[in-house]
Protein backbone atom coordinates (compact mmCIF):
# COMPACT_ATOMS: atom_id res chain seq x y z
CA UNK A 1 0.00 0.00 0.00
CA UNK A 2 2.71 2.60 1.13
CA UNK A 3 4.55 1.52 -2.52
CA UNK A 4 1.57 2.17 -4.14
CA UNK A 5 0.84 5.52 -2.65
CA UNK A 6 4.82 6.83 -2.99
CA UNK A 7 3.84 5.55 -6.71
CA UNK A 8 1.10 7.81 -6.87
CA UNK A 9 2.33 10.69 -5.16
CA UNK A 10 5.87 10.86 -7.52
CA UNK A 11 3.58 10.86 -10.40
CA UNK A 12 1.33 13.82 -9.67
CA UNK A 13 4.26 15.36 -8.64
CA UNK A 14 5.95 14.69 -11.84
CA UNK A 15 2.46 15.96 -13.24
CA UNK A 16 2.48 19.25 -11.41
CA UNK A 17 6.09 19.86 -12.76
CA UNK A 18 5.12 19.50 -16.17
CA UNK A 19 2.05 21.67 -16.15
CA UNK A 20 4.06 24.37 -14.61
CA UNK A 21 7.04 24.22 -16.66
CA UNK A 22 4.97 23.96 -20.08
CA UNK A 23 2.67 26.80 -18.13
CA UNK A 24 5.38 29.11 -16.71
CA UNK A 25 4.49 32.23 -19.49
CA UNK A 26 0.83 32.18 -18.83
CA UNK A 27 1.26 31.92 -15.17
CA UNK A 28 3.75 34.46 -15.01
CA UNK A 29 1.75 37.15 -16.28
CA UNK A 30 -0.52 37.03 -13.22
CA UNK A 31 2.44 38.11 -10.67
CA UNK A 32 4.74 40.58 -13.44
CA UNK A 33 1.82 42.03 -15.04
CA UNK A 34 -0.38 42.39 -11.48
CA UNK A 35 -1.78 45.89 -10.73
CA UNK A 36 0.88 48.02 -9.36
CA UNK A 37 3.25 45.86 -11.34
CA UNK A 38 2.88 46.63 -14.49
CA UNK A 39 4.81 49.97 -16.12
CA UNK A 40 3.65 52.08 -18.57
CA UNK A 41 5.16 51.99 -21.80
CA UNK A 42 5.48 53.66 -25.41
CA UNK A 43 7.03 53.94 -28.17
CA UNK A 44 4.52 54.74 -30.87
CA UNK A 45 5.23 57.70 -32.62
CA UNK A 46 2.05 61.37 -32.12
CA UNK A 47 0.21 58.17 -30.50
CA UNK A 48 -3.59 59.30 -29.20
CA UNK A 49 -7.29 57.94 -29.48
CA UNK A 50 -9.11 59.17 -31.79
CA UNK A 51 -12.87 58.94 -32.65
CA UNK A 52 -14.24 57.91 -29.12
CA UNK A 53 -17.75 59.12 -30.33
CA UNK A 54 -17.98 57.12 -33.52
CA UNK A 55 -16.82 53.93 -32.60
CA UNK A 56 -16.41 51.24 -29.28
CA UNK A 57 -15.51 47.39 -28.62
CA UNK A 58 -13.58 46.89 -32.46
CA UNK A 59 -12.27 43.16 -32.33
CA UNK A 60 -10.77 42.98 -35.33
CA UNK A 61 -9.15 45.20 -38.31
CA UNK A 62 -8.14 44.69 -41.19
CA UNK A 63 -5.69 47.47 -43.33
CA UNK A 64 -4.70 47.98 -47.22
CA UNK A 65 -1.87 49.92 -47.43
CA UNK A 66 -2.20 49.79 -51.29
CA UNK A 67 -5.07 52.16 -51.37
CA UNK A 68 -4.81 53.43 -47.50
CA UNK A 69 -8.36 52.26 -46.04
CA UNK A 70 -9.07 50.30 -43.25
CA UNK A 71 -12.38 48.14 -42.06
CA UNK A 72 -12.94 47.80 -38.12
CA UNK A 73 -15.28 45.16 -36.68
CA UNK A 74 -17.22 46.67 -34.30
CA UNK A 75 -19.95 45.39 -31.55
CA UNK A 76 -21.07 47.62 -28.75
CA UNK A 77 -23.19 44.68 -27.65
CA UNK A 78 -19.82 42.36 -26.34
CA UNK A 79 -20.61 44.12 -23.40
CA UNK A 80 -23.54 41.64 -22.87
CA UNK A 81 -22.90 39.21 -25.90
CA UNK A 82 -19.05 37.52 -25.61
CA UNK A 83 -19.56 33.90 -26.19
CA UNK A 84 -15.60 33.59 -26.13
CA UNK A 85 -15.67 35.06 -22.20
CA UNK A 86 -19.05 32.82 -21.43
CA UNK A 87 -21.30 36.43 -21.70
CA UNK A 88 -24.51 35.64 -22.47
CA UNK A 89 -26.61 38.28 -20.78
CA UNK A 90 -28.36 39.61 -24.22
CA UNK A 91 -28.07 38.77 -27.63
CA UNK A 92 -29.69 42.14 -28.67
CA UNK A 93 -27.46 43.89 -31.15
CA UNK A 94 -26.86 47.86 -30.77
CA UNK A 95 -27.57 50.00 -33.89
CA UNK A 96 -23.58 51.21 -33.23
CA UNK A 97 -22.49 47.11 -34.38
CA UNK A 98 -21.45 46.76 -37.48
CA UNK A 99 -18.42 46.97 -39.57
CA UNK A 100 -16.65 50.84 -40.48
CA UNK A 101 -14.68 52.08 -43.56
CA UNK A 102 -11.99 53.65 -42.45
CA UNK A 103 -9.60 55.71 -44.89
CA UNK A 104 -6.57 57.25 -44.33
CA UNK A 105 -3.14 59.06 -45.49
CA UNK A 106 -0.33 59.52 -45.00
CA UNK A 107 -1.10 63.25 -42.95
CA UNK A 108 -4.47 62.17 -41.35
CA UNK A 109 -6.82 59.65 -40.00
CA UNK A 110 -10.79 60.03 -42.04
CA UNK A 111 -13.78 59.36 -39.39
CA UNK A 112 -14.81 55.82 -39.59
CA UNK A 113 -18.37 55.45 -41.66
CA UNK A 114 -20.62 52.49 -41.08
CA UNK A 115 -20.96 50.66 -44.07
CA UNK A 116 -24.37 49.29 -44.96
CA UNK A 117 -25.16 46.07 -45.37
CA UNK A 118 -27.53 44.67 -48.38
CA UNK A 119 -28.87 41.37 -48.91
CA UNK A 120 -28.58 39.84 -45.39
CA UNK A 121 -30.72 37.78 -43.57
CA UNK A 122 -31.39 37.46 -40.79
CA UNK A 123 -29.30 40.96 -41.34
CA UNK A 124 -27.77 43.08 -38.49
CA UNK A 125 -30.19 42.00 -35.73
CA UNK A 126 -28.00 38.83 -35.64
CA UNK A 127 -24.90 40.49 -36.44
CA UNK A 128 -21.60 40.04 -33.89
CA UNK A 129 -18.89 40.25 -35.94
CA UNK A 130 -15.39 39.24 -34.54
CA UNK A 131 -12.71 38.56 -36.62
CA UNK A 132 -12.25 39.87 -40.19
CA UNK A 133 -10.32 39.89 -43.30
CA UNK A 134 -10.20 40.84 -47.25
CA UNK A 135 -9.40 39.09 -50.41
CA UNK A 136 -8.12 41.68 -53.13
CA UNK A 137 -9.48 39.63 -56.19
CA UNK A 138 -13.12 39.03 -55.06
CA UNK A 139 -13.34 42.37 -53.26
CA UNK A 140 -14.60 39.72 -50.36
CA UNK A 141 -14.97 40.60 -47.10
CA UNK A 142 -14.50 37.66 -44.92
CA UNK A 143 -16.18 38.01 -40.93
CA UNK A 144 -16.66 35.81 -38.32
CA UNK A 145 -20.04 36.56 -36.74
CA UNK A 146 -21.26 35.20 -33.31
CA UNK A 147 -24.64 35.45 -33.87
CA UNK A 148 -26.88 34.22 -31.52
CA UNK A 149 -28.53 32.03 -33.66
CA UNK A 150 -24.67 30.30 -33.86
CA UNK A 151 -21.30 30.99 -35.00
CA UNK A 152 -20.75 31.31 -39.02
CA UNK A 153 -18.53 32.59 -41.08
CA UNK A 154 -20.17 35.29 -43.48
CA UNK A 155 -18.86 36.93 -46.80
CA UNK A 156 -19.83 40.28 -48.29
CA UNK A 157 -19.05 41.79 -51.13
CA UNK A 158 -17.32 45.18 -50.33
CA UNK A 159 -18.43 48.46 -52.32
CA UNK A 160 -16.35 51.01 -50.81
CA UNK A 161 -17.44 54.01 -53.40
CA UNK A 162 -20.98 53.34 -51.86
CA UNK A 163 -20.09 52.50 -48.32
CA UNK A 164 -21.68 48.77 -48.56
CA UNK A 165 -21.14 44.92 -47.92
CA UNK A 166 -23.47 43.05 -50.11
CA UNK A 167 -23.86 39.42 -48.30
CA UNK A 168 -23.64 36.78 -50.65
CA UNK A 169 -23.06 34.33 -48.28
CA UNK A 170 -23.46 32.06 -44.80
CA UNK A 171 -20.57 29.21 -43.77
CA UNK A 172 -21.52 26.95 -41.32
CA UNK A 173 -19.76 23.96 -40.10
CA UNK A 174 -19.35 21.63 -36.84
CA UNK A 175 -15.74 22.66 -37.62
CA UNK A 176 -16.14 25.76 -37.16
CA UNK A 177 -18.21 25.97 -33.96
CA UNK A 178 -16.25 28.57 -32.33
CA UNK A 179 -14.83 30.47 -35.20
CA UNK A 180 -12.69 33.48 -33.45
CA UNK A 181 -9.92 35.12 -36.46
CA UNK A 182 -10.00 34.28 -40.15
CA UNK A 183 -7.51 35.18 -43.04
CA UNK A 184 -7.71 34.67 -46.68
CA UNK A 185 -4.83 32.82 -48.65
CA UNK A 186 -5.98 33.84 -51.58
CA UNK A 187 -9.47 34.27 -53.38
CA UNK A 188 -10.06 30.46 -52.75
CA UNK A 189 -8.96 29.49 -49.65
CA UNK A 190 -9.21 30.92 -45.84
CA UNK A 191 -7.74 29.87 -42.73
CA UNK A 192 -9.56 29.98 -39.24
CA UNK A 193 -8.77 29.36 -35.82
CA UNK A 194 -11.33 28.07 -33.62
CA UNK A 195 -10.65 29.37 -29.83
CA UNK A 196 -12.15 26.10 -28.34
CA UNK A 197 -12.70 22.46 -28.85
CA UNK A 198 -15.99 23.09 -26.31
CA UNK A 199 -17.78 25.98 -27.13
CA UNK A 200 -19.09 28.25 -24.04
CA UNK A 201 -22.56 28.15 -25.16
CA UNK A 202 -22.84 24.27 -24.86
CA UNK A 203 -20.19 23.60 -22.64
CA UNK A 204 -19.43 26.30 -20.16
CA UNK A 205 -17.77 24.41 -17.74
CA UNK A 206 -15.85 21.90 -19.86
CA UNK A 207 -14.68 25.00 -21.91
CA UNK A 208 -13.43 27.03 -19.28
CA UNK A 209 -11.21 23.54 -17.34
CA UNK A 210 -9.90 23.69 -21.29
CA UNK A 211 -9.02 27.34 -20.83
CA UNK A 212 -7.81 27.36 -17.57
CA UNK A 213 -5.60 24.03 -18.26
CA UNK A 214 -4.39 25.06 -21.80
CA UNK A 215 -5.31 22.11 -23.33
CA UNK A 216 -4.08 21.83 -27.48
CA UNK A 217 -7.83 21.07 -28.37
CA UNK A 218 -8.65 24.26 -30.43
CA UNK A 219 -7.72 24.45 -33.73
CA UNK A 220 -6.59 25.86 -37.06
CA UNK A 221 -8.80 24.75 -40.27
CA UNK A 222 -8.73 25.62 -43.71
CA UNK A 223 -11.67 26.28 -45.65
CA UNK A 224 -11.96 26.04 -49.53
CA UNK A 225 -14.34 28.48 -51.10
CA UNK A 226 -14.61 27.25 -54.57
CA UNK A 227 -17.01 24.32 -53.15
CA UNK A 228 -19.05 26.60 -51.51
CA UNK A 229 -19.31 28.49 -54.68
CA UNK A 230 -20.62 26.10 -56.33
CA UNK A 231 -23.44 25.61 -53.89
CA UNK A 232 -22.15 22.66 -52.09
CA UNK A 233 -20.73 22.52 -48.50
CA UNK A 234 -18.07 23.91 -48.07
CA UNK A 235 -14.78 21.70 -47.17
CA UNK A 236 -13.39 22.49 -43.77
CA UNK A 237 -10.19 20.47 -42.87
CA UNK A 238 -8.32 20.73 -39.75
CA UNK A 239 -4.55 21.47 -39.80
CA UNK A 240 -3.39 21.74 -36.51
CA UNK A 241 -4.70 21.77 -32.84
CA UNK A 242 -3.48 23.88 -30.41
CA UNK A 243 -4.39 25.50 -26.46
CA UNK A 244 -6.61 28.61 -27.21
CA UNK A 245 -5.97 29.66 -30.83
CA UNK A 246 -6.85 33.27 -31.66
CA UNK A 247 -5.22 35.28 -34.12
CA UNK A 248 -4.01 33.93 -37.29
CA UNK A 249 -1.39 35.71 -39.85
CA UNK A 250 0.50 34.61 -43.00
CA UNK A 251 3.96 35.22 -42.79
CA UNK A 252 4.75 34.16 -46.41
CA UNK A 253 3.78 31.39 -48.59
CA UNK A 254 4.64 28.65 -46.31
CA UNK A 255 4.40 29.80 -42.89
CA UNK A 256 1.52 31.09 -40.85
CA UNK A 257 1.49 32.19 -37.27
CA UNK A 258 -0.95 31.63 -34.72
CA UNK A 259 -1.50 32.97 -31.31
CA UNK A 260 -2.33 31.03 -28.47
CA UNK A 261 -3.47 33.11 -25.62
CA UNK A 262 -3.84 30.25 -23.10
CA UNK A 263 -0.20 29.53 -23.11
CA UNK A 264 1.43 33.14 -23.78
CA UNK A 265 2.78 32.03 -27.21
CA UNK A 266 2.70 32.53 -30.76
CA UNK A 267 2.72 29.01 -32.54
CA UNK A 268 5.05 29.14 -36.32
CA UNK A 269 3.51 26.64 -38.66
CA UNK A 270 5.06 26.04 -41.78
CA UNK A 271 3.75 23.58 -44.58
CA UNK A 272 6.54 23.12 -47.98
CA UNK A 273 3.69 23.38 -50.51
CA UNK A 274 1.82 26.42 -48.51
CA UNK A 275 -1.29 26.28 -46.66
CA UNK A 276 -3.56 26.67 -50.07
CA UNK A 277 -6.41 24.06 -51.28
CA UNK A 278 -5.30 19.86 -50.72
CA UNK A 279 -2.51 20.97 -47.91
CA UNK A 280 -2.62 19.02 -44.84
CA UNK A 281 1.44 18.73 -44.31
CA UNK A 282 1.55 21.39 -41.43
CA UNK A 283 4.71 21.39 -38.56
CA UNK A 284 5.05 23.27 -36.16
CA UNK A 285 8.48 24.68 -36.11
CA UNK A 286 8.70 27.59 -33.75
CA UNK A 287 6.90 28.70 -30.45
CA UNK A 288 7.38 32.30 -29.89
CA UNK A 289 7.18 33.15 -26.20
CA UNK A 290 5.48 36.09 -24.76
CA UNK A 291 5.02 38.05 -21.33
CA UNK A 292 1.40 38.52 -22.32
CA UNK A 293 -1.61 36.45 -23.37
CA UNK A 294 -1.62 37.66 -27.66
CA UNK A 295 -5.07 37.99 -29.02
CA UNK A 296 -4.80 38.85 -33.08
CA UNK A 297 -2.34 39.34 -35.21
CA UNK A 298 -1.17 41.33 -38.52
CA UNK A 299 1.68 41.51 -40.91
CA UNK A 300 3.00 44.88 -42.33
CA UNK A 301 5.16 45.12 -45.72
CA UNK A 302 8.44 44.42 -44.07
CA UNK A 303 7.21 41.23 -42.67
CA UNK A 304 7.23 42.15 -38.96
CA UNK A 305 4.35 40.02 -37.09
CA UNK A 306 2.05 42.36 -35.20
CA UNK A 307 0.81 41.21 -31.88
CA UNK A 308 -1.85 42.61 -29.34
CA UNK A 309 -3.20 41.27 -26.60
CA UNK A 310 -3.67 41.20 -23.09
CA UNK A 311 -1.23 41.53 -19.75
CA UNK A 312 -3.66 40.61 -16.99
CA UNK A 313 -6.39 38.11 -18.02
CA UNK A 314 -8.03 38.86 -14.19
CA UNK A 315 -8.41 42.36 -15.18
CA UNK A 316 -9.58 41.20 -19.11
CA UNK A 317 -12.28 39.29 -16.93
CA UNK A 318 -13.27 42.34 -15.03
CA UNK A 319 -14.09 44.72 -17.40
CA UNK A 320 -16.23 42.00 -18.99
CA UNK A 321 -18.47 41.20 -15.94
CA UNK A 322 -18.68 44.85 -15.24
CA UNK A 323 -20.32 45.80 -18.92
CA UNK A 324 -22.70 43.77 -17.99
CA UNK A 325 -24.58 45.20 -16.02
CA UNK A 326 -25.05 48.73 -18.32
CA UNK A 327 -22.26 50.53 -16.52
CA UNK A 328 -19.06 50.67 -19.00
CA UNK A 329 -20.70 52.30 -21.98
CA UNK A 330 -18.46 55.72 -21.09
CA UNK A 331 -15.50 56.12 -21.93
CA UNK A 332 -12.62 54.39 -20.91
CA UNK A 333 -9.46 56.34 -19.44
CA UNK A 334 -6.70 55.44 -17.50
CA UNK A 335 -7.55 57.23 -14.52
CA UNK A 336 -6.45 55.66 -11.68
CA UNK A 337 -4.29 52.19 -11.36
CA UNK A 338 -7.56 50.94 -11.99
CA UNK A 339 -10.88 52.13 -13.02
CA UNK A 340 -12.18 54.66 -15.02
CA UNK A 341 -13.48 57.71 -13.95
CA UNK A 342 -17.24 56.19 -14.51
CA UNK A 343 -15.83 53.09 -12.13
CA UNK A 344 -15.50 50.89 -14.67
CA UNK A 345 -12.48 48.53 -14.84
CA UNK A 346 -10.02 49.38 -16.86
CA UNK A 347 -8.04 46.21 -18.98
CA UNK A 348 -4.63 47.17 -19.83
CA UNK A 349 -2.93 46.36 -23.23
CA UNK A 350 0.17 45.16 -25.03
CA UNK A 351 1.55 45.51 -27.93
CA UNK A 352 4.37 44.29 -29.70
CA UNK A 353 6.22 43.05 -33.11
CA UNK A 354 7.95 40.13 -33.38
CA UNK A 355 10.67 38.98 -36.47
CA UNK A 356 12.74 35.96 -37.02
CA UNK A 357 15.94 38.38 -37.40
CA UNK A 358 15.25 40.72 -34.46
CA UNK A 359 13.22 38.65 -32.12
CA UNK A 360 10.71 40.77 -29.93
CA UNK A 361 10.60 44.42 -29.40
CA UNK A 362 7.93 46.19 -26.88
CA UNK A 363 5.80 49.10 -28.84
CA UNK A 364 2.70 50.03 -25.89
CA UNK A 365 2.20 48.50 -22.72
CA UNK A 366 -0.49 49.54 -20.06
CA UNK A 367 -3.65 51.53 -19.54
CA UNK A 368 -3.55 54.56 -21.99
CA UNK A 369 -5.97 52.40 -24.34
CA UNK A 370 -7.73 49.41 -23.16
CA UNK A 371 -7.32 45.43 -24.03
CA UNK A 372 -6.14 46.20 -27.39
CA UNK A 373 -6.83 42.89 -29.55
CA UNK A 374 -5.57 44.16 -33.59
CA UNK A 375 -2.71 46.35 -34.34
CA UNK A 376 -2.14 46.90 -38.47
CA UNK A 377 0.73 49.25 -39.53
CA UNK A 378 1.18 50.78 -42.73
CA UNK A 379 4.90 51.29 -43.10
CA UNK A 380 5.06 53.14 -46.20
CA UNK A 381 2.70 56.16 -44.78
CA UNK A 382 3.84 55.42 -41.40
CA UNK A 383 1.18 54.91 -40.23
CA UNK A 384 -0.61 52.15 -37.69
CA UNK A 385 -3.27 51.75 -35.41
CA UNK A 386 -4.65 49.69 -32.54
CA UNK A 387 -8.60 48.24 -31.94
CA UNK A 388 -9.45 47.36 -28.30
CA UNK A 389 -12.33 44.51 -27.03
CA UNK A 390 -13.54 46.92 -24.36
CA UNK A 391 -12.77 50.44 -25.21
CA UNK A 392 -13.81 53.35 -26.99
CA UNK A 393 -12.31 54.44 -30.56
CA UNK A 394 -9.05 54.04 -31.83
CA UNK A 395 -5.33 54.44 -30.87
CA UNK A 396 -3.52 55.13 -33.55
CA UNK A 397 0.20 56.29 -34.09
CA UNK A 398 1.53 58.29 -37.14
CA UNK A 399 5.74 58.29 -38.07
CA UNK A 400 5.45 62.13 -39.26
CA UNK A 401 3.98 64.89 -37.74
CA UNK A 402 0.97 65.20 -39.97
């Protein structure tokens, strides 16, 4: 009996050990980045926030700096609609949701206009779009949209002369029950991460041991679009499973990067004939470690990876129990090590870029703008900009003094 219970208590130990070794950069941001901890830091050239009044709680952005315009994702009603956080207070979506045209040069920032959106039903009353991107040669708009009704991925055709997305289409899939970032290829293929293996809706509690315990059950599909233009289902295959996956990016044509945010990394996939239609040869070659937990991702022209996210998850958590009860729709500031000056709870952000050659480099850390999620750059206008889950307009940064 005594051999069998030294037996037992060197393996959990060996267990423990594991789990906090493999765990030590998710775990450590709860002591470094703890209120009172965590410094204040920037070096983003003229940054500010600007348009508070037009737009609030932008997931997701996506930036051509071809023709300098921008599209945020935008959903005032994450306050009391997050089925990645488990909020399911009220599915109702705010007239303010939607997704915003926003264009740009290289001397000033243009307002952010709604863009309308034709042909969709159930239309915006079911609209809670996260995660977004753009194919060039359809003039596609890609979004993920948490609808109540379930998660799908939607595609619009984008009409920027006349400010509108016509919808020509709805993706759904058991693969892609908890859709969170999406990226196109090219015109016929997208990649998508899904956050969780068990959604929140379903499966609060087994979702949130998967969180909590990191476990590589989300995932990273492809999906081919030619199939579903041709009115069939469309072909969803996975290519890799990982704890938490969030943000995806293409680094080049053989290697994508994709942000875990339960384990503090960014996960460097590469497959030799690229990640287009018929791949399935994916390896994971790199793990890029962080000090915070990375929500999305970009690439800019010089093929730095863009990453924002989150310090303190505890203080993420906060501000999302506290919008909903009705009391965060102010404005954010950083008043304070910890609230706003409405007594909301203020989520601090991070932001950073990341290259093979030059490893990491700090650009904004702390409460100046709150839980930042997407940061784009447009290096030949220098200019760049930053979308937060739970705050109010945008930061953005310009590299002249226009």
């Amino acid at each position: 009996m005594a051999r069998i219970t030294s037996t037992i208590g060197v393996g959990f130990l060996a267990l423990t050990t594991t789990f906090l070794y493999t765990h030590r950069d998710s775990l450590n941001t709860f002591y470094a980045n703890r209120p009172g901890s965590l410094k204040d830091f920037n070096i983003l050239p003229n940054a500010g926030v600007e348009h508070e009044d037009v737009v609030r709680n932008c997931e997701d952005v996506y930036m051509d700096d071809v023709e300098s315009w921008a599209v945020l994702s935008c959903d005032p009603g994450r306050d009391k609609w997050n089925t990645v956080l488990g909020i399911f207070t009220d599915p109702t979506t705010p007239p303010e949701t939607g997704l915003y045209l926003s264009r740009y040069s290289a001397d000033d920032y243009i307002e952010p206009q709604k863009l309308t959106l034709t042909n969709f039903s159930p239309g915006p009353a079911d609209f809670h779009p996260l995660g977004i991107t753009y194919d060039p040669g359809s003039k596609s708009l890609f979004v993920v949209n948490h609808a109540a009704s379930g998660t799908r991925l939607e595609t619009f055709r984008l009409n920027r002369e006349r400010l509108e997305a016509k919808h020509i289409a709805s993706i759904s899939d058991p693969l892609l029950g908890t859709a969170n970032s999406v990226v196109a290829v090219n015109s016929a293929t997208l990649l998508v991460s899904n956050d969780h293996f068990f959604a929140r809706r379903s499966h609060g509690w087994l979702a949130t041991l998967e969180t909590y315990l990191a476990l590589p059950l989300a995932s990273l599909v492809r999906v081919d679009l030619d199939i579903t233009r041709a009115q069939g289902p469309p072909k969803v295959t996975v290519l890799a499973r990982l704890p938490f996956a969030n943000g995806v990016a293409v680094l080049n044509g053989t290697t994508v990067a994709v942000a875990s945010t339960a384990r503090a990394a960014v996960y460097i996939y590469t497959s030799p004939s690229g990640f287009a239609k018929g791949t399935a040869d994916v390896k994971l070659v790199e793990m890029v470690r962080l000090q915070f937990l990375p929500d999305n991702l970009s690439v800019d022209s010089n093929g730095a990876l863009l990453i924002a996210g989150h310090p303190f998850a505890p203080a993420l958590e906060a501000r999302a129990r506290a919008g909903t009860g009705g009391k965060c729709g102010v404005l954010e500031t950083a008043a304070g090590d910890g609230e706003d000056d409405g007594g909301c709870p203020v989520a601090p952000s991070w932001v950073a870029e990341w290259t093979a050659e030059g490893g990491m480099r700090d650009l904004f850390v702390g409460r100046g703008f709150g839980s930042a999620t997407t940061a784009v750059r447009d290096v030949g206008r220098g200019r760049g900009m930053v979308v937060g889950l739970y705050d109010r307009g945008v930061l953005t940064w310009s590299e002249t003094e226009g």
